[in-house]
Protein backbone atom coordinates (compact mmCIF):
# COMPACT_ATOMS: atom_id res chain seq x y z
CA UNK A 1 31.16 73.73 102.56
CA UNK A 2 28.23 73.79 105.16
CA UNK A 3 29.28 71.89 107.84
CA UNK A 4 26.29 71.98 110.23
CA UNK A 5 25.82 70.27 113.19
CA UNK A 6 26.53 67.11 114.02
CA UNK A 7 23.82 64.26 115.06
CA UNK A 8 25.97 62.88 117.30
CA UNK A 9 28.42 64.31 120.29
CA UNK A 10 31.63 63.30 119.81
CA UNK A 11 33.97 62.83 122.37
CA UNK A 12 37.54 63.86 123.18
CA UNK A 13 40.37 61.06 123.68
CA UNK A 14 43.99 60.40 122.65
CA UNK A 15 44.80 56.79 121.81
CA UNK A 16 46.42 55.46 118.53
CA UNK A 17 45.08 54.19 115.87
CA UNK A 18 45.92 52.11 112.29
CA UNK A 19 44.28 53.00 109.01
CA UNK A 20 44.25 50.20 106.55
CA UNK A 21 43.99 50.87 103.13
CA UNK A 22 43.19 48.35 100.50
CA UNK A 23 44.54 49.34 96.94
CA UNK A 24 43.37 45.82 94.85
CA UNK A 25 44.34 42.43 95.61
CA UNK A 26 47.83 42.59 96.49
CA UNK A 27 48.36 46.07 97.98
CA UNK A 28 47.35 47.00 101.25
CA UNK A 29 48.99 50.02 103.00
CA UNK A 30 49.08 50.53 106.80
CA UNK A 31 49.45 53.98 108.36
CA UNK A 32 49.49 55.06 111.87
CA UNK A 33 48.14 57.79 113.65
CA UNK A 34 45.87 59.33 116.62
CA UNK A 35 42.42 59.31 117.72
CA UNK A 36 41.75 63.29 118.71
CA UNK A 37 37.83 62.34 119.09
CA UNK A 38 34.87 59.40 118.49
CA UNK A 39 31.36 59.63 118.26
CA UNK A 40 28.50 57.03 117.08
CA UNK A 41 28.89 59.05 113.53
CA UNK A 42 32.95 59.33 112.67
CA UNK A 43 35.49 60.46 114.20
CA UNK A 44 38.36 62.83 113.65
CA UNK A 45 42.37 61.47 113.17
CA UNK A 46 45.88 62.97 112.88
CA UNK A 47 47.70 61.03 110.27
CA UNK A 48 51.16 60.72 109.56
CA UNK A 49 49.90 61.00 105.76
CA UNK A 50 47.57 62.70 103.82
CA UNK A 51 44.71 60.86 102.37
CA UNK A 52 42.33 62.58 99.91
CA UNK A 53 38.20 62.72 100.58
CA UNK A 54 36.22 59.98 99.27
CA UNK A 55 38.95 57.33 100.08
CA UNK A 56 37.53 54.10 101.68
CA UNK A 57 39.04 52.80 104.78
CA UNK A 58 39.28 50.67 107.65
CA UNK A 59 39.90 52.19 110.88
CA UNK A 60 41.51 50.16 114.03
CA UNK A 61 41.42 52.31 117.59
CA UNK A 62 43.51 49.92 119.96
CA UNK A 63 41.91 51.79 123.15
CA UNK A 64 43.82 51.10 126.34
CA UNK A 65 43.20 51.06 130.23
CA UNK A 66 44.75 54.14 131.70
CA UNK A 67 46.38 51.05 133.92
CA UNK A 68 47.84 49.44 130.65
CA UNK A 69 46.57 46.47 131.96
CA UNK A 70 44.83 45.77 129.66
CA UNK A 71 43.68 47.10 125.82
CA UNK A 72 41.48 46.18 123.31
CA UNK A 73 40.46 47.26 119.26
CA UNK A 74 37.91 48.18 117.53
CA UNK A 75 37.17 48.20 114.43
CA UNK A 76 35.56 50.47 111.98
CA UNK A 77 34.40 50.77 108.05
CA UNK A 78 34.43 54.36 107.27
CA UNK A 79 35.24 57.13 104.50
CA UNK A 80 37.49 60.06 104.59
CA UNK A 81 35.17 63.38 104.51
CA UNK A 82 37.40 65.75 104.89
CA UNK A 83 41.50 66.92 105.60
CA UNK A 84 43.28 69.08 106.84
CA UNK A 85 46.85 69.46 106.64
CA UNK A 86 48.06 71.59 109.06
CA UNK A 87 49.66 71.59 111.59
CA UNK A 88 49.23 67.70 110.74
CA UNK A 89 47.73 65.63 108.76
CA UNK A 90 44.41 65.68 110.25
CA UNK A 91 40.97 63.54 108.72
CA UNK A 92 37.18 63.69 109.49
CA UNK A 93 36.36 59.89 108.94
CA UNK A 94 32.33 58.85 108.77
CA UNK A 95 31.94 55.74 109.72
CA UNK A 96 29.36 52.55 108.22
CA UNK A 97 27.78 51.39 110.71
CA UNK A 98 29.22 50.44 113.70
CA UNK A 99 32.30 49.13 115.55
CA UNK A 100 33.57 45.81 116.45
CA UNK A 101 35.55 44.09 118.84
CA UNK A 102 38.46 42.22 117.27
CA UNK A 103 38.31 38.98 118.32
CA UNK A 104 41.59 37.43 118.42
CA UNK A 105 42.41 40.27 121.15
CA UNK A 106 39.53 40.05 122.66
CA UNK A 107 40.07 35.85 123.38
CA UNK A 108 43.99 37.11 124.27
CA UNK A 109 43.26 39.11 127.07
CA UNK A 110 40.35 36.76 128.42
CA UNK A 111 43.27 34.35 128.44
CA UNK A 112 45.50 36.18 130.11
CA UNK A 113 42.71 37.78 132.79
CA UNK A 114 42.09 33.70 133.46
CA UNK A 115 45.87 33.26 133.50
CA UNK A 116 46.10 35.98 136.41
CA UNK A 117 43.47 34.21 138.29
CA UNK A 118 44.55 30.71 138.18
CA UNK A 119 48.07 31.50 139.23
CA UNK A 120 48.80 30.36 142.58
CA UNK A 121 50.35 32.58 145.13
CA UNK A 122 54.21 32.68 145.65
CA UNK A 123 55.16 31.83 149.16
CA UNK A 124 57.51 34.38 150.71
């Protein structure tokens, strides 16, 4: 397989991440995993199980603030390209298109940020 090079730098980070897989109507499966590195075109995962090339899926990063403050997820559409399986289970995932926020955390944390502003100071 000719791998060439890629059009887009990818970049190295640790955080975890969910893979959602969708098997018909009634049967999703969830697994969990790491993020070893992201770029605009994929992005490359160790996985707790394998999952073949070709299989559709939808990938959740839940990046966090090295003060774990605060975190948020992103979403993306992508396809397994390739796998590895040692020393781990380890995918190549290209994504469609592009990632987005999700929402509900997204109005959680402005919540709370307001929450941490609003509250008056204790008297000591």
């Amino acid at each position: 397989m000719n791998r060439g090079v890629r059009k887009h730098k990818r970049f190295d980070i640790r955080c975890p991440v969910t893979v959602h897989l969708s098997h018909g109507l009634n049967h999703e499966a969830e697994v969990p995993g790491v993020l070893y590195d992201i770029g605009l075109g994929g992005a490359k995962l160790g996985l707790e199980q394998p999952l073949p090339p070709g299989t559709e899926i939808t990938l959740f990063v839940h990046f966090q603030d090295p003060d774990k403050l605060v975190s948020s997820t992103v979403r993306f559409e992508g396809t397994v390209k390739r796998l590895n399986e040692e020393p781990r289970f380890e995918i190549g995932v290209g994504f469609r298109g592009t990632g987005r926020f999700i929402q509900n955390e997204l109005s959680e944390v402005h919540a709370n940020v307001a929450n941490c502003q609003e509250a008056p100071e204790e008297e000591q």
